[in-house]
Protein backbone atom coordinates (compact mmCIF):
# COMPACT_ATOMS: atom_id res chain seq x y z
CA UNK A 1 16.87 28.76 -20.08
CA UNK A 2 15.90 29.60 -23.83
CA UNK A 3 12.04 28.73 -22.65
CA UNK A 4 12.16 30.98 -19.06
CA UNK A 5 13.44 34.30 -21.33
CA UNK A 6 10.53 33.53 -24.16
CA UNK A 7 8.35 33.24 -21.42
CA UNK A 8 9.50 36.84 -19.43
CA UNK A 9 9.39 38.22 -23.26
CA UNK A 10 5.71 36.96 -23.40
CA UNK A 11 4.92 38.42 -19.67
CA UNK A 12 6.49 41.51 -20.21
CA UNK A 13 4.65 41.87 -23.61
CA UNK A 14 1.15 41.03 -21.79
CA UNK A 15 1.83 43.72 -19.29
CA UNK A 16 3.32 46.48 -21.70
CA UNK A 17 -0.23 46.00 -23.33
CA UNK A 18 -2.02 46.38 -20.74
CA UNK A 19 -0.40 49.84 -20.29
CA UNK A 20 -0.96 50.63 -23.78
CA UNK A 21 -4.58 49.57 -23.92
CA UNK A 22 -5.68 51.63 -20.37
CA UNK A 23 -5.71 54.82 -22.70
CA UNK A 24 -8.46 52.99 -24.98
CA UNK A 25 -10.85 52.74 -21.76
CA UNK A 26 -13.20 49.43 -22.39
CA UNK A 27 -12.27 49.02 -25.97
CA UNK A 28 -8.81 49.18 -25.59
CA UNK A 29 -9.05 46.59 -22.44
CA UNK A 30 -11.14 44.52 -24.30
CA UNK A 31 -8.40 44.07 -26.96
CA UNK A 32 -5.72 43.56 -24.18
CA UNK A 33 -8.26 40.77 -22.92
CA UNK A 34 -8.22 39.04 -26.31
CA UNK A 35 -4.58 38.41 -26.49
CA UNK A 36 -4.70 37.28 -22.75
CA UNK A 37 -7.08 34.79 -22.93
CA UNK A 38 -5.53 33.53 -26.49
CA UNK A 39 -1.93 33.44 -24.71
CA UNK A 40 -2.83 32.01 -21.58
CA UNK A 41 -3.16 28.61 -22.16
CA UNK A 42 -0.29 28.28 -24.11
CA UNK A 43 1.81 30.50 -21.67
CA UNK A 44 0.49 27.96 -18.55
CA UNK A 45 1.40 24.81 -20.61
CA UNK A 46 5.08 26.24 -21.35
CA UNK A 47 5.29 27.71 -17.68
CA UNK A 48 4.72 24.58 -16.51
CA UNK A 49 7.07 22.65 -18.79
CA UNK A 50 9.85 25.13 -17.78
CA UNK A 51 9.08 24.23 -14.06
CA UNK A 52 9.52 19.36 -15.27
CA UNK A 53 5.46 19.62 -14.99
CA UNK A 54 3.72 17.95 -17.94
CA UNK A 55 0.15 18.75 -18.66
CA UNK A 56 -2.46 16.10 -20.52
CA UNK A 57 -3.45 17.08 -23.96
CA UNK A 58 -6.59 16.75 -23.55
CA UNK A 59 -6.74 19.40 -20.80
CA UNK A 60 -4.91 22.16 -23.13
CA UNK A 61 -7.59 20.67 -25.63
CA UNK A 62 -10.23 21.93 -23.12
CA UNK A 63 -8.59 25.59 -22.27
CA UNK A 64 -7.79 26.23 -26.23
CA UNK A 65 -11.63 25.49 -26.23
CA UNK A 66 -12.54 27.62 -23.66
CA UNK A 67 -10.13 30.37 -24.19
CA UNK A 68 -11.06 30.48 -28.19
CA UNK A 69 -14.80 30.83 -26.93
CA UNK A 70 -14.08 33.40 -24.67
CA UNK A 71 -12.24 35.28 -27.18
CA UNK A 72 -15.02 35.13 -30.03
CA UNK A 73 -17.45 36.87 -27.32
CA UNK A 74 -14.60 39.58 -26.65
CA UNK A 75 -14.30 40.14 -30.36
CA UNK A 76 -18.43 40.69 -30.44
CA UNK A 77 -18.25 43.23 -27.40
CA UNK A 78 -15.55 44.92 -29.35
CA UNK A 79 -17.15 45.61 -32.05
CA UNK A 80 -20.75 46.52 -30.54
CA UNK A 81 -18.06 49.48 -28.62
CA UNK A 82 -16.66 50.20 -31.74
CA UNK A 83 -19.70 50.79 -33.46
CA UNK A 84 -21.00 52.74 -30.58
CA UNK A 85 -17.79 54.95 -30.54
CA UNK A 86 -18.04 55.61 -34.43
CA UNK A 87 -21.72 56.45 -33.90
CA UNK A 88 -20.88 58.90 -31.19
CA UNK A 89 -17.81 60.77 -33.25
CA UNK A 90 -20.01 61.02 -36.57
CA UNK A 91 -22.51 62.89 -34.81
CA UNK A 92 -20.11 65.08 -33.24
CA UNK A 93 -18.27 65.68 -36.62
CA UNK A 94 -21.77 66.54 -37.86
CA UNK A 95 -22.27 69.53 -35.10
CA UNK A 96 -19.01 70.69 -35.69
CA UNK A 97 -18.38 73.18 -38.52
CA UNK A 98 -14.79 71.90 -39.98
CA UNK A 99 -13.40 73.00 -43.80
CA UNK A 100 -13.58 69.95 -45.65
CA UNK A 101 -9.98 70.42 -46.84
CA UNK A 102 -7.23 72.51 -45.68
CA UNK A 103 -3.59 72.31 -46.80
CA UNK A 104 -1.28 71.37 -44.31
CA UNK A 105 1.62 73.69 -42.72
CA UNK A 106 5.12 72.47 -42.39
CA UNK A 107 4.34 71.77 -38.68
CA UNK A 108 1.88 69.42 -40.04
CA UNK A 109 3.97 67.87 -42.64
CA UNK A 110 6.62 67.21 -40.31
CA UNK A 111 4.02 65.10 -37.89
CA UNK A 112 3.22 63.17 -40.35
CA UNK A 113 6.79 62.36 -41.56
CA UNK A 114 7.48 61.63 -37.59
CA UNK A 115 9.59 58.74 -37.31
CA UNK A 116 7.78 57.83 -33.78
CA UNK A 117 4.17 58.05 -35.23
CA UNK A 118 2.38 55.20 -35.71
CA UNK A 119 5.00 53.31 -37.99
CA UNK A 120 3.14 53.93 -41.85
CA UNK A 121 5.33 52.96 -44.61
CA UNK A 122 4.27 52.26 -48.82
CA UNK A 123 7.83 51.01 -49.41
CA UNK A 124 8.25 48.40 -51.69
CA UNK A 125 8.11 44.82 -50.54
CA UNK A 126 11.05 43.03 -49.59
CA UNK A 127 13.88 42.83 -51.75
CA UNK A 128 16.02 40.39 -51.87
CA UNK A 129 18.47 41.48 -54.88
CA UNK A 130 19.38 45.01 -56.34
CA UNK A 131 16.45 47.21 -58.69
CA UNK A 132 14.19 46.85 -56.36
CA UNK A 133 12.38 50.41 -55.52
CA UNK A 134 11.03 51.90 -52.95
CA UNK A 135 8.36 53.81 -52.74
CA UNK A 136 6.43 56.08 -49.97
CA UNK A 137 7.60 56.46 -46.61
CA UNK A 138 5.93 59.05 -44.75
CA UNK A 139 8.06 57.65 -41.85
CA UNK A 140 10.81 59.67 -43.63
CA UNK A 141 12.70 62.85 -41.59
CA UNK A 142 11.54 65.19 -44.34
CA UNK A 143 8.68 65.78 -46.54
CA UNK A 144 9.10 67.07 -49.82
CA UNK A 145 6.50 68.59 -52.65
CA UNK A 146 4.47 66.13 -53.72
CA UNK A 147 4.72 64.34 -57.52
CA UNK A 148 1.15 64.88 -58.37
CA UNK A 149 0.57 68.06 -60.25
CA UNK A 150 -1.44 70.59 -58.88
CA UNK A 151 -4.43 70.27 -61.05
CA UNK A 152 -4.60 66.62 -60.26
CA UNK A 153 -4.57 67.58 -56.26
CA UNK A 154 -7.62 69.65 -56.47
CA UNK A 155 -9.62 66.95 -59.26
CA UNK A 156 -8.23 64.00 -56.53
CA UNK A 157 -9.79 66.67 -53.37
CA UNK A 158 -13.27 65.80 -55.04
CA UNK A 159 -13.97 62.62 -54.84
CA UNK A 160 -14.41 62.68 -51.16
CA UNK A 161 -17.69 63.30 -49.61
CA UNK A 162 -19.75 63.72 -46.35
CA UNK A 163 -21.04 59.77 -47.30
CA UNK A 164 -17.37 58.55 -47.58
CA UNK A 165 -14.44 60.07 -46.22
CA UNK A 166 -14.65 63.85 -44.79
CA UNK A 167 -11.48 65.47 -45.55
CA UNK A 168 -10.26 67.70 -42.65
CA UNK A 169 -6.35 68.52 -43.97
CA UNK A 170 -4.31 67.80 -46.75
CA UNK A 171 -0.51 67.00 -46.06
CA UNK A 172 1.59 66.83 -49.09
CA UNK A 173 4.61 64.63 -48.73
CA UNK A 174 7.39 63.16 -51.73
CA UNK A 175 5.73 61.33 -54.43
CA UNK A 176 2.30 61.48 -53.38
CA UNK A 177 -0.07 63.04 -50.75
CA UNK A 178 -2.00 62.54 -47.33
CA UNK A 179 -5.80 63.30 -46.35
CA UNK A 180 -6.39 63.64 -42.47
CA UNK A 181 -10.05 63.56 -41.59
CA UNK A 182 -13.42 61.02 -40.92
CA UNK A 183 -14.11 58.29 -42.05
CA UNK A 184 -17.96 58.12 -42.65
CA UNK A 185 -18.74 54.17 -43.79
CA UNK A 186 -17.65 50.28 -43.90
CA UNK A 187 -13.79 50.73 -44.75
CA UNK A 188 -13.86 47.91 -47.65
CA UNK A 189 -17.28 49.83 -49.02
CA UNK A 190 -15.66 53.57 -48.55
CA UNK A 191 -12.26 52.25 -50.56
CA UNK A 192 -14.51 50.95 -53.79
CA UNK A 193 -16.34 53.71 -54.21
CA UNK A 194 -13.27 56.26 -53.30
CA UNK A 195 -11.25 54.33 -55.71
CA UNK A 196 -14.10 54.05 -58.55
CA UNK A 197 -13.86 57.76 -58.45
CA UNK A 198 -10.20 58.03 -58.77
CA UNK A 199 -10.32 55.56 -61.34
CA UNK A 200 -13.41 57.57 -63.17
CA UNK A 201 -11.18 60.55 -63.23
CA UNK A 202 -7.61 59.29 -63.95
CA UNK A 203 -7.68 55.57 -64.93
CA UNK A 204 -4.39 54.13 -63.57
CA UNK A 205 -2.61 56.99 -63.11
CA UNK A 206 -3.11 56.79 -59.09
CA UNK A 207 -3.67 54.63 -56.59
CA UNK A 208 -5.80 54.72 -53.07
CA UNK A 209 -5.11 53.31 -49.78
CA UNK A 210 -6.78 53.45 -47.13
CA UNK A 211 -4.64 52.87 -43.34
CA UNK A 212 -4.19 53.95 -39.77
CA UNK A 213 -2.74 57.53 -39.58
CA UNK A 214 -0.10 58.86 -37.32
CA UNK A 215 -2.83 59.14 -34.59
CA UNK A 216 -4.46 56.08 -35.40
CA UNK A 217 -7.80 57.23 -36.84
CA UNK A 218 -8.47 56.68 -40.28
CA UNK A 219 -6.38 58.01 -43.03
CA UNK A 220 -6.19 58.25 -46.95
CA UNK A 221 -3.12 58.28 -48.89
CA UNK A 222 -3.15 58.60 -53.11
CA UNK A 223 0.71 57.76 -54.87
CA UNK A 224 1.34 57.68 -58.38
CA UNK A 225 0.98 54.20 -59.95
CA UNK A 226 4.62 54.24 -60.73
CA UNK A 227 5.08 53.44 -56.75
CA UNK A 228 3.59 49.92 -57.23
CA UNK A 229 5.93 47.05 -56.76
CA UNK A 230 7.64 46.41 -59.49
CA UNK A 231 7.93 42.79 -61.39
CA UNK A 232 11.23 40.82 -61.10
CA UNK A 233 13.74 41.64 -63.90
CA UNK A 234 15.71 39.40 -65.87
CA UNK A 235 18.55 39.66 -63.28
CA UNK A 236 16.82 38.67 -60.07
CA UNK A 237 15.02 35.58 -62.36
CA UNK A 238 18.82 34.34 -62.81
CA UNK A 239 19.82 34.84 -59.14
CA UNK A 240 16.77 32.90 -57.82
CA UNK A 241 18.11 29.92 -60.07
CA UNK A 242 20.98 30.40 -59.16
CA UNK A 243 20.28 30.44 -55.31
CA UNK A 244 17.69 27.15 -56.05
CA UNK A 245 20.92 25.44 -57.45
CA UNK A 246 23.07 26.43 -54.41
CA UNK A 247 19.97 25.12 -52.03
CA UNK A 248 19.63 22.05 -54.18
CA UNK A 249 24.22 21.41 -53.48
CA UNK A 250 23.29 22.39 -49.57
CA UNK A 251 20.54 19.78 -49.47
CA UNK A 252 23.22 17.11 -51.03
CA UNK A 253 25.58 17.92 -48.00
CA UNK A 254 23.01 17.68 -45.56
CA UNK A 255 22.25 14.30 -46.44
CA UNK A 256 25.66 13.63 -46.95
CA UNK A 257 26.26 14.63 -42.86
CA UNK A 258 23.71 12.07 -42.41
CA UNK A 259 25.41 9.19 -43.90
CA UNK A 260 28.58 10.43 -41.66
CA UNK A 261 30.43 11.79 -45.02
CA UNK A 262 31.73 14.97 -46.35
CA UNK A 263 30.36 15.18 -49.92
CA UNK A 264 32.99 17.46 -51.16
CA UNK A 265 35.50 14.75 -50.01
CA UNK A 266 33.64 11.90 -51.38
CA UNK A 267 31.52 13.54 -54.25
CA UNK A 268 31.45 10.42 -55.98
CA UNK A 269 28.80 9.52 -53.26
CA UNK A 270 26.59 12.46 -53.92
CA UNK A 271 23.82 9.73 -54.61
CA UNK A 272 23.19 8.77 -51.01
CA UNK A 273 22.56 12.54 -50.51
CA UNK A 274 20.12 12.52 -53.05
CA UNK A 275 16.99 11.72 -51.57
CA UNK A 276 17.23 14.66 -48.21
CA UNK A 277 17.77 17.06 -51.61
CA UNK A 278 14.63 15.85 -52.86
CA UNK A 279 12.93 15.90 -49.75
CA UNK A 280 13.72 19.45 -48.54
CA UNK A 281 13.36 20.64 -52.19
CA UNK A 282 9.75 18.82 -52.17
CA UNK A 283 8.77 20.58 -48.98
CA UNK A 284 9.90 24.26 -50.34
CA UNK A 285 8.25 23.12 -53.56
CA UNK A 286 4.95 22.35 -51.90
CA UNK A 287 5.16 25.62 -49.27
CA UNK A 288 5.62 27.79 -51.95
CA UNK A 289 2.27 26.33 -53.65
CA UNK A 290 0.57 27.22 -50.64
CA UNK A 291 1.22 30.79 -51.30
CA UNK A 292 0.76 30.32 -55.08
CA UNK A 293 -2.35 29.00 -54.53
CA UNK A 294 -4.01 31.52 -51.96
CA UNK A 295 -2.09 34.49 -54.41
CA UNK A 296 -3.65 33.38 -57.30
CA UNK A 297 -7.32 33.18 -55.84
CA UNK A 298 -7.02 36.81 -54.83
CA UNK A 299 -5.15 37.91 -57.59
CA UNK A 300 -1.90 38.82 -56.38
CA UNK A 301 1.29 38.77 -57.88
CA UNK A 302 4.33 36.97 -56.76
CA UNK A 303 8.38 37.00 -57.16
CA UNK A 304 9.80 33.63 -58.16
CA UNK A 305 10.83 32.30 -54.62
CA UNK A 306 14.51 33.13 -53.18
CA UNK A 307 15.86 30.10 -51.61
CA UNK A 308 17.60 30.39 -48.77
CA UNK A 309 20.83 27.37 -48.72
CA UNK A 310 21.57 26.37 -45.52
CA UNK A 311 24.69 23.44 -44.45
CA UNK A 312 23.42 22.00 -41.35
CA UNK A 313 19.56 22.19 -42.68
CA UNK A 314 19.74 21.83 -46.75
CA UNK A 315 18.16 24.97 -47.00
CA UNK A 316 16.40 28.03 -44.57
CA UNK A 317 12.75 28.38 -46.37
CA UNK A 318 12.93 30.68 -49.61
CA UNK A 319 11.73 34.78 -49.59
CA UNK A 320 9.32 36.03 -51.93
CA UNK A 321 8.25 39.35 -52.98
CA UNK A 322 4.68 40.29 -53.92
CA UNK A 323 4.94 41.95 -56.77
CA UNK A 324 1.47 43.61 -56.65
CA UNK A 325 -0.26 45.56 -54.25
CA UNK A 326 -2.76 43.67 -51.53
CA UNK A 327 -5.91 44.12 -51.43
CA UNK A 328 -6.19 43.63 -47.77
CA UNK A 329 -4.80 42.58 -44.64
CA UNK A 330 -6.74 39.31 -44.56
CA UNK A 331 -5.17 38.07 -47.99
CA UNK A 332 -1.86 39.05 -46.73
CA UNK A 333 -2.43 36.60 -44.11
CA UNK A 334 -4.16 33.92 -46.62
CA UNK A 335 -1.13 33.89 -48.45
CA UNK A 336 1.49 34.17 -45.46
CA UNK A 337 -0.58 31.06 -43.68
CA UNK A 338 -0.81 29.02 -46.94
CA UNK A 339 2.69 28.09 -47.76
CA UNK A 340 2.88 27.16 -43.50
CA UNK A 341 0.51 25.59 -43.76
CA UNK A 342 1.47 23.37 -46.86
CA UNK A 343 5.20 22.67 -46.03
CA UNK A 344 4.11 22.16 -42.26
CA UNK A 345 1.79 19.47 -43.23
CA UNK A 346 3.53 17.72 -45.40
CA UNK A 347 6.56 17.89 -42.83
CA UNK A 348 4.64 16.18 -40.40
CA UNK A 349 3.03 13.67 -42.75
CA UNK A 350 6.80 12.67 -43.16
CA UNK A 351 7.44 12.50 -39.59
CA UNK A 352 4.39 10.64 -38.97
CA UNK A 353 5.06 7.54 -41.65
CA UNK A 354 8.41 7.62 -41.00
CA UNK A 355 7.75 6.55 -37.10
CA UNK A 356 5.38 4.38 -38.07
CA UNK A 357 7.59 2.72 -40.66
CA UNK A 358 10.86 2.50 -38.12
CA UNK A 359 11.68 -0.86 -36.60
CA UNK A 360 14.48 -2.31 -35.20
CA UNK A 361 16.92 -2.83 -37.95
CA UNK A 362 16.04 0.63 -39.95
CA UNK A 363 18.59 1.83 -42.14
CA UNK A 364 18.89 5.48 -39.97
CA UNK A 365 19.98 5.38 -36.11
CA UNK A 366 19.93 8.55 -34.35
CA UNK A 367 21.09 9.47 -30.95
CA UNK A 368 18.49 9.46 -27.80
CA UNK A 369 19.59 13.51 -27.56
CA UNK A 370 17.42 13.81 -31.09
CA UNK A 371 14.33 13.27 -29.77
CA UNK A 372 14.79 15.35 -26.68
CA UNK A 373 15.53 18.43 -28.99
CA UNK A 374 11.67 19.37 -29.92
CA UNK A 375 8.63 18.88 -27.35
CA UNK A 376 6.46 18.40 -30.70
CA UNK A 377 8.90 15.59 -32.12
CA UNK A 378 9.60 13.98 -29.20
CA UNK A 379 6.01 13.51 -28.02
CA UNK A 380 4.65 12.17 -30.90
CA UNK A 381 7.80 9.89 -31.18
CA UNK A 382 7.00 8.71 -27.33
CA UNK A 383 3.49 7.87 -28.71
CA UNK A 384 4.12 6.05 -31.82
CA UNK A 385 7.70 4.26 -30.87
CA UNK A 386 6.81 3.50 -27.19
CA UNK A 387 8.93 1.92 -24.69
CA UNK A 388 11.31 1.71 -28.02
CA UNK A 389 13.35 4.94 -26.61
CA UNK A 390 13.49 3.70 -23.25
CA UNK A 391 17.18 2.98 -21.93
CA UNK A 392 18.91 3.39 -24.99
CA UNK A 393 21.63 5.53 -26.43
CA UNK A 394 20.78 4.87 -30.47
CA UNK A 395 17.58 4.58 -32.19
CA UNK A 396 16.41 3.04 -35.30
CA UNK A 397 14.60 4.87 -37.67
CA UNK A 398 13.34 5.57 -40.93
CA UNK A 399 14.53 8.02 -43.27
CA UNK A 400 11.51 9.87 -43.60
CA UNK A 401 11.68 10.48 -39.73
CA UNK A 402 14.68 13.08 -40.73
CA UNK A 403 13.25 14.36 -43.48
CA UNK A 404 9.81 15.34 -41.59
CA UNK A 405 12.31 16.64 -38.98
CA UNK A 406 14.15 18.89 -41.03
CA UNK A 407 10.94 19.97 -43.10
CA UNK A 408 9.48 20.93 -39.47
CA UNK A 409 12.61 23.04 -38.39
CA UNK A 410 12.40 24.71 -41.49
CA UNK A 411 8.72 25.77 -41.56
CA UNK A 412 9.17 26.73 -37.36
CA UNK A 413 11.91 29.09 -38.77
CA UNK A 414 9.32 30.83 -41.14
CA UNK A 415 6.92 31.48 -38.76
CA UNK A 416 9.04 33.40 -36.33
CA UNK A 417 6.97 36.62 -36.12
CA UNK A 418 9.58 39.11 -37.49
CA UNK A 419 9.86 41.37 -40.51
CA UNK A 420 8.69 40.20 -44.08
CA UNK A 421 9.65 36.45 -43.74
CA UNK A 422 5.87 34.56 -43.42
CA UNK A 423 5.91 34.81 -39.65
CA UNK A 424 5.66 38.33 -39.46
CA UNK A 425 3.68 39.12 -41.73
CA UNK A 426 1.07 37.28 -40.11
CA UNK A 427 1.90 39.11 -36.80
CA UNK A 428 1.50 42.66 -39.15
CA UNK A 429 -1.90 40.69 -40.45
CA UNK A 430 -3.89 40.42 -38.27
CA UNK A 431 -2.05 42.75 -34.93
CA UNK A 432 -0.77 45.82 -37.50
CA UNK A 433 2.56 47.38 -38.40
CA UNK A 434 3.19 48.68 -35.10
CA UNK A 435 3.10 45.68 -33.11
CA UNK A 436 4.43 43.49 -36.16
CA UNK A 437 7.32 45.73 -35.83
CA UNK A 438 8.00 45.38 -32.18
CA UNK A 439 7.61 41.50 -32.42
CA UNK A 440 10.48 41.75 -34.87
CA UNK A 441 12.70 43.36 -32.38
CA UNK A 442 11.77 40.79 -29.80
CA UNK A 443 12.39 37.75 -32.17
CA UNK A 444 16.06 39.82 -33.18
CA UNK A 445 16.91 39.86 -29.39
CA UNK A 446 15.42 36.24 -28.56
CA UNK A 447 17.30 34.80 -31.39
CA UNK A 448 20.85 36.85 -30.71
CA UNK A 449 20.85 35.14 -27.05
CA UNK A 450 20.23 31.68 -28.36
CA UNK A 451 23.13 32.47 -31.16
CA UNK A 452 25.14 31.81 -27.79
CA UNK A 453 24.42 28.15 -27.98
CA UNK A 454 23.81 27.69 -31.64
CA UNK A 455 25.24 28.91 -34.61
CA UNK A 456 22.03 28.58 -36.68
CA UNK A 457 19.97 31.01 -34.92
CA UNK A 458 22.90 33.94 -35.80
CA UNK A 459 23.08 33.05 -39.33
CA UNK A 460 18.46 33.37 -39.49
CA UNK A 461 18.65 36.48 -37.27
CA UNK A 462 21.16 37.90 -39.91
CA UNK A 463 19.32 37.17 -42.75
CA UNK A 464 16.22 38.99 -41.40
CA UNK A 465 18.05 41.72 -40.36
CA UNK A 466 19.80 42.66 -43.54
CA UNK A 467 16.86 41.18 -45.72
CA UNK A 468 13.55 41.28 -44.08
CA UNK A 469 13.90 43.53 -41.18
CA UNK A 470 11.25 45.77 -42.42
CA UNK A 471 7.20 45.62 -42.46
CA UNK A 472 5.21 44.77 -45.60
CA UNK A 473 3.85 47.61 -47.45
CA UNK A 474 0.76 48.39 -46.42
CA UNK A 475 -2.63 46.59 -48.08
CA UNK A 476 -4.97 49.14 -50.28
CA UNK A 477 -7.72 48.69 -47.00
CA UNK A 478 -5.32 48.45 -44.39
CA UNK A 479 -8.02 49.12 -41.63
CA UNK A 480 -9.98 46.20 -41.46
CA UNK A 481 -8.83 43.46 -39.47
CA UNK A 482 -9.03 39.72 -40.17
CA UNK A 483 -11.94 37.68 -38.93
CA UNK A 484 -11.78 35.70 -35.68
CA UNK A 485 -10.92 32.47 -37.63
CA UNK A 486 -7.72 33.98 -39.02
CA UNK A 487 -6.22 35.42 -35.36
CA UNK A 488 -6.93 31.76 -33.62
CA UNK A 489 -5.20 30.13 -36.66
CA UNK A 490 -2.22 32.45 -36.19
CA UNK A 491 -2.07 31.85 -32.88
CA UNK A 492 -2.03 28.11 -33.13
CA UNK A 493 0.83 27.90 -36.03
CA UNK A 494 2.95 30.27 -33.47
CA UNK A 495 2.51 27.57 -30.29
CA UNK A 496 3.39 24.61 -32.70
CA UNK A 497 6.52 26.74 -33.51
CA UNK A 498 7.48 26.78 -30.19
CA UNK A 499 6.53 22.56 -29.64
CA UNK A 500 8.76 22.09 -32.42
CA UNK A 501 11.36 24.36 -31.65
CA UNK A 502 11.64 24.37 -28.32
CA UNK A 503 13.25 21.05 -26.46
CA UNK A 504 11.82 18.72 -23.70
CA UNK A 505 12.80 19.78 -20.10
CA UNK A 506 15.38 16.93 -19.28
CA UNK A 507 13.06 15.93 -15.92
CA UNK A 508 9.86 15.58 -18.64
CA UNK A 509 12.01 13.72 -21.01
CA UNK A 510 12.42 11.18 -18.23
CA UNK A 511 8.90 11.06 -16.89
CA UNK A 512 8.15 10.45 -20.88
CA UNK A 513 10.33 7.71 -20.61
CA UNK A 514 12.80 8.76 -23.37
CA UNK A 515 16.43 7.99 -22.60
């Protein structure tokens, strides 16, 4: 049931962009083509699965192929239209006699701060404890007088040019202000040398980004540096410790549950829990490396991490902040991708060893029904255990088996593609605010009907709701898109989501021969 309403969601999706995209003419079908032929062949092999019929590896191996080639010569069409297109409007803008600045009218102020426009919001990034501040939201109902002092308006007016970014209306709005108008270069180049300027003129009194406007084209928007994200106090240091020591109890239990034993009835006992604590705290350890490690190379500051305790799974992933603006939308998904990447990996090297290690006579025995519960673990379990989970009830296993389990559900919760948990901002990466905020209502909805059967998916959907329900602030060059490489990579950490969260058809679990 859970896999016939993801796939309606994904249908309904496909066709809603389609709709979307005819507006665009051949550029915007183009894009609609992209995410079909990216989403078709793992939309036929879940189809299919929904319907008891199994299809070889290999083959998907041979349509990811095919469909990843496809899409590389879509994204090269694209662009050779897009260049075309900005080639055409430049020289129109160039035969057309338009005041390089005017200051806009309350009509125009009020577009801007348009709730239904095209989704723009600087707040801050998300918070997870109190003192955390917000900062521009031209998504707001009103717009106010802007912070920066008159004088600085006009000197900030200057540094745009015919070469750079032609200035065709000036919006003021709360703490900072907006420039409509052309853009005239490369994005990345246009944003160094606009922001050279500013810095020439002011130091680092202001910053410059560079995003998608209300009618998507092109738009510039200087705040005051006090709008940057601002570094964890003293406060939100203790409750991060405090939440690590809370995961660290919730990891105990868990393995307690899996000796079949309450820990706070037995607590004397708390030493057969140990090593599932030290497991799932490894595995948050290592994912939050990942994004340590990708932050540091570009130079981006992050929150200590926010661990999430969980009973039934030791712990939900952890939340952290960046506490420093991005540079761009492909190191927001560098860092996102990173810590998935890490925890997923090291997940599955558990998994992996652990099958390998079971025998008959392992200290662990789990129920058949486990390894019907996940397409991803079951499979590989079929491969490595063979005709072991035929006509049984219990299986013996190792203990690492679990542990890459649980590491696995954890790190398929995190890449759910909703608000500012690591899923979604990969969606917002490399598809934009606006659909990163639709996907987040989809995954909301999706997650509220499986609540039905399971408790867990409530208690996730909450969190995101009252925590991360929001987009990430925009990057300082939030125009350019991320390369080819970076989409396909998304793409393939969202199906392996679903093969791990998503559980074998009971008419393929018998053709697999388990049970």
């Amino acid at each position: 049931m859970v896999t016939v309403l993801i796939l309606l969601a994904a249908v309904g999706i496909l066709v809603w962009g389609f709709i979307r995209a005819r507006p665009d003419g051949k550029l915007g079908l183009f894009a609609w083509l992209q995410s079909v032929v990216l989403v078709l062949p793992w939309l036929s092999f879940f189809g299919l699965l929904a319907f008891g019929i199994y299809v070889n590896l290999a083959w998907m191996l041979v349509l990811v192929l095919a469909s990843t080639s496809i899409y590389i010569y879509l994204g090269r069409q694209m662009r050779e239209l897009a260049d075309a297109r900005e080639l055409a409007d430049t020289k129109d803008l160039a035969d057309t006699d338009v005041p390089q600045t005017q200051t806009g009218t309350e009509d125009d102020t009020a577009n801007i701060s348009n709730p239904d426009s095209a989704g723009i919001s600087l707040s801050a990034s998300a918070s997870t404890t109190e003192g955390d501040t917000a900062a521009v939201s031209p998504d707001s109902p009103t717009a106010t007088p802007p912070a920066i002092p008159t004088d600085d308006l006009a000197e900030i007016e200057t540094i745009f040019g015919v070469d750079t970014f032609f200035t065709t209306e000036t919006v003021p709005y709360q703490a900072g202000v907006f420039f409509k108008g052309n853009l005239r270069g490369e994005p990345e180049a246009t944003l160094k040398a606009l922001t050279a300027q500013l810095k020439n003129r002011f130091g680092e009194r202001y910053r410059l980004f560079l995003i998608n406007g209300p009618d998507e084209k092109p738009a510039v928007i200087v705040l005051p540096s006090d709008t940057d994200p601002k570094p964890s106090d003293v406060r939100q240091q203790i409750f991060a410790v405090v939440l690590a020591i809370a995961t660290f109890i919730t990891s105990l239990e868990t393995g307690a549950q899996l000796k079949d034993f309450n820990l706070y009835d037995q607590p004397e006992r708390w030493a057969e829990g140990l090593p599932t604590a030290l497991a799932v705290l490894a595995i948050l350890a290592v994912h939050e490396l990942g994004h340590r490690w990708q932050a540091n190379r570009h130079n981006v500051k992050l929150s200590p991490p926010f661990t999430l305790p969980a009973w039934q799974l030791g712990a939900f992933g952890s939340l952290t902040r960046f506490e420093s603006l991005l540079p761009n939308r492909s190191v927001l998904f560098d860092i996102s991708f990173a810590g998935l990447a890490a925890g997923g990996l090291l997940s599955l090297a558990m998994l992996l060893v652990g099958l390998v290690l079971s025998h008959p006579g392992s200290a662990y025995q789990l129920p058949i029904e486990f390894f019907r519960a996940s397409i991803l673990v079951g499979t590989l379990s079929r491969v490595i255990l063979g005709d072991t989970l035929q006509n049984v009830d219990l299986v013996d296993i190792n203990l690492l088996v679990l542990m890459g389990w649980l590491g696995l559900v954890i790190t398929a919760i995190n890449v759910m593609p909703a608000g500012r948990i690591d899923g979604g901002r990969m969606v917002q990466a490399i598809y934009g605010r606006k659909i990163a905020g639709r996907a987040t209502a989809v995954t909301l909805v999706i997650l509220t009907i499986i609540a039905l059967a399971n408790p867990i998916a409530l208690y996730w959907a909450a969190l995101i709701l009252f925590l991360q329900r929001g987009e990430e602030r925009p990057c300082l060059n939030d125009i350019s898109e991320p390369d080819d490489t970076r989409a396909i990579l998304a793409l393939v950490i969202l199906f392996l989501m679903l093969a791990i969260l998503l559980p074998l058809p009971p008419n393929l679990a018998g053709r697999l021969g388990i049970g």
